[in-house]
Protein backbone atom coordinates (compact mmCIF):
# COMPACT_ATOMS: atom_id res chain seq x y z
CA UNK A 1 0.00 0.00 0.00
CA UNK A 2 2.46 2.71 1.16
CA UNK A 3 6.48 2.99 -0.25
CA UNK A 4 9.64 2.96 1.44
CA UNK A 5 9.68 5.75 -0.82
CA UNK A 6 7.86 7.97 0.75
CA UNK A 7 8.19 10.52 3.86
CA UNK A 8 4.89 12.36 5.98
CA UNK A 9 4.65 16.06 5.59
CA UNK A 10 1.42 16.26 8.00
CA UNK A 11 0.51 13.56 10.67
CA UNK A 12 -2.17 14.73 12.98
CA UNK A 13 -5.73 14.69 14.38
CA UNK A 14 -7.37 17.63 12.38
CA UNK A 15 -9.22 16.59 9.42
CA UNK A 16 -9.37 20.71 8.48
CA UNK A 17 -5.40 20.88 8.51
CA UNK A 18 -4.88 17.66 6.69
CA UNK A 19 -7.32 19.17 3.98
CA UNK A 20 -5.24 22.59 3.97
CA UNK A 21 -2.15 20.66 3.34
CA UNK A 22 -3.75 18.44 0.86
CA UNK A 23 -4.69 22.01 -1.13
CA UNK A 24 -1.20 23.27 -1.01
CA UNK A 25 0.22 19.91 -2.61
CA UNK A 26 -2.56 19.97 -5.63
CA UNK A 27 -2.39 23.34 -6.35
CA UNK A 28 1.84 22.76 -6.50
CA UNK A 29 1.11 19.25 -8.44
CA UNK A 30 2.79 17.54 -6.15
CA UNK A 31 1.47 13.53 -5.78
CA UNK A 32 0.69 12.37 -2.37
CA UNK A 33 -1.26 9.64 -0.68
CA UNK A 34 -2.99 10.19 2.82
CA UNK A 35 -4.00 7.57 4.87
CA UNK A 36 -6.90 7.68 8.06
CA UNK A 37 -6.01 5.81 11.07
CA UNK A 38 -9.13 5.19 13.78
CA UNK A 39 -7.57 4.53 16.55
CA UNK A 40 -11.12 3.48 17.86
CA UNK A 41 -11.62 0.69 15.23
CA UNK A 42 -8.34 -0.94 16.01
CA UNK A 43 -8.73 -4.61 15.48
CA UNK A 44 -7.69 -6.56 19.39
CA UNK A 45 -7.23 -10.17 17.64
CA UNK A 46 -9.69 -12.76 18.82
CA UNK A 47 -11.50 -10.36 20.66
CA UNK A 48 -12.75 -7.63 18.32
CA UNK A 49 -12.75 -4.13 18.22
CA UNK A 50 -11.09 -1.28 21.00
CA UNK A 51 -14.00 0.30 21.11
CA UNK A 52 -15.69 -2.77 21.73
CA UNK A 53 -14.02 -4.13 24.48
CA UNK A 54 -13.22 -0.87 26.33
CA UNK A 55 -16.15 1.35 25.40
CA UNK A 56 -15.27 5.18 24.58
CA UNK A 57 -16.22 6.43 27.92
CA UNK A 58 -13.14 9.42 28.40
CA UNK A 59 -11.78 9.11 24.77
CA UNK A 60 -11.99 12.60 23.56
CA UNK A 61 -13.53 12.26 19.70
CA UNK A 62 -11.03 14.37 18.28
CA UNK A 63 -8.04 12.15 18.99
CA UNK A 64 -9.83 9.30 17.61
CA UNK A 65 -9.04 9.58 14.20
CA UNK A 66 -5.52 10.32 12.91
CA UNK A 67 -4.16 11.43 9.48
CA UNK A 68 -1.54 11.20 7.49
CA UNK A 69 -0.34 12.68 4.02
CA UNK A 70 2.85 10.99 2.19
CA UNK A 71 4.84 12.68 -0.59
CA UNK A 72 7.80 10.67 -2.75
CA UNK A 73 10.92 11.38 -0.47
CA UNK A 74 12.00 13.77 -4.12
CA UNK A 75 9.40 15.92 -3.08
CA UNK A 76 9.58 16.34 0.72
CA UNK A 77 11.57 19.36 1.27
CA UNK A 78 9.82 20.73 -0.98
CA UNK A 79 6.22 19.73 0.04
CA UNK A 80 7.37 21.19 3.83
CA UNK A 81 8.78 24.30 2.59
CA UNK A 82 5.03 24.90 0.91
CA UNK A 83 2.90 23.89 3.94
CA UNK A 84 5.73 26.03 6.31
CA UNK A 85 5.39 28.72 4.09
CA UNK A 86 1.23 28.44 3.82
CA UNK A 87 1.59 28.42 7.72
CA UNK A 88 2.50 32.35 8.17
């Protein structure tokens, strides 16, 4: 699914700044691949989901789902310099 080839320029919890950064790198045609990671889904083997076994009680929604956008390692200083520069 993912490369060795390929380096995170945002990893976080807001879907809003994953989308800003996602913006930067089409407008500057650079290729990237983002990937979701619900940290309340997470498969426990043989016993199901997290959120299953341990309920959500004290889990604050906005942590539960991370995200992360890759570039090709070519492109990585240059995809940070964009998204640093977007930033001021």
């Amino acid at each position: 699914m993912f490369s060795f080839n390929k380096s995170d320029v945002y990893a976080g919890y807001s879907l809003v700044e994953m989308n800003r950064v996602r913006d930067i790198l089409d407008r500057e045609k650079i290729k990237y691949d983002y990937k979701v990671i619900n940290h309340g889904g997470q498969w426990i083997p043989g016993r199901g989901t997290a959120r299953a076994n341990f309920g959500s009680a004290g889990v604050d929604p906005a942590y539960e789902r991370q995200y992360k956008v890759y570039v090709d390692k070519k492109d990585y200083e240059r995809a940070k310099y964009l998204i640093m520069q977007q930033n001021n």
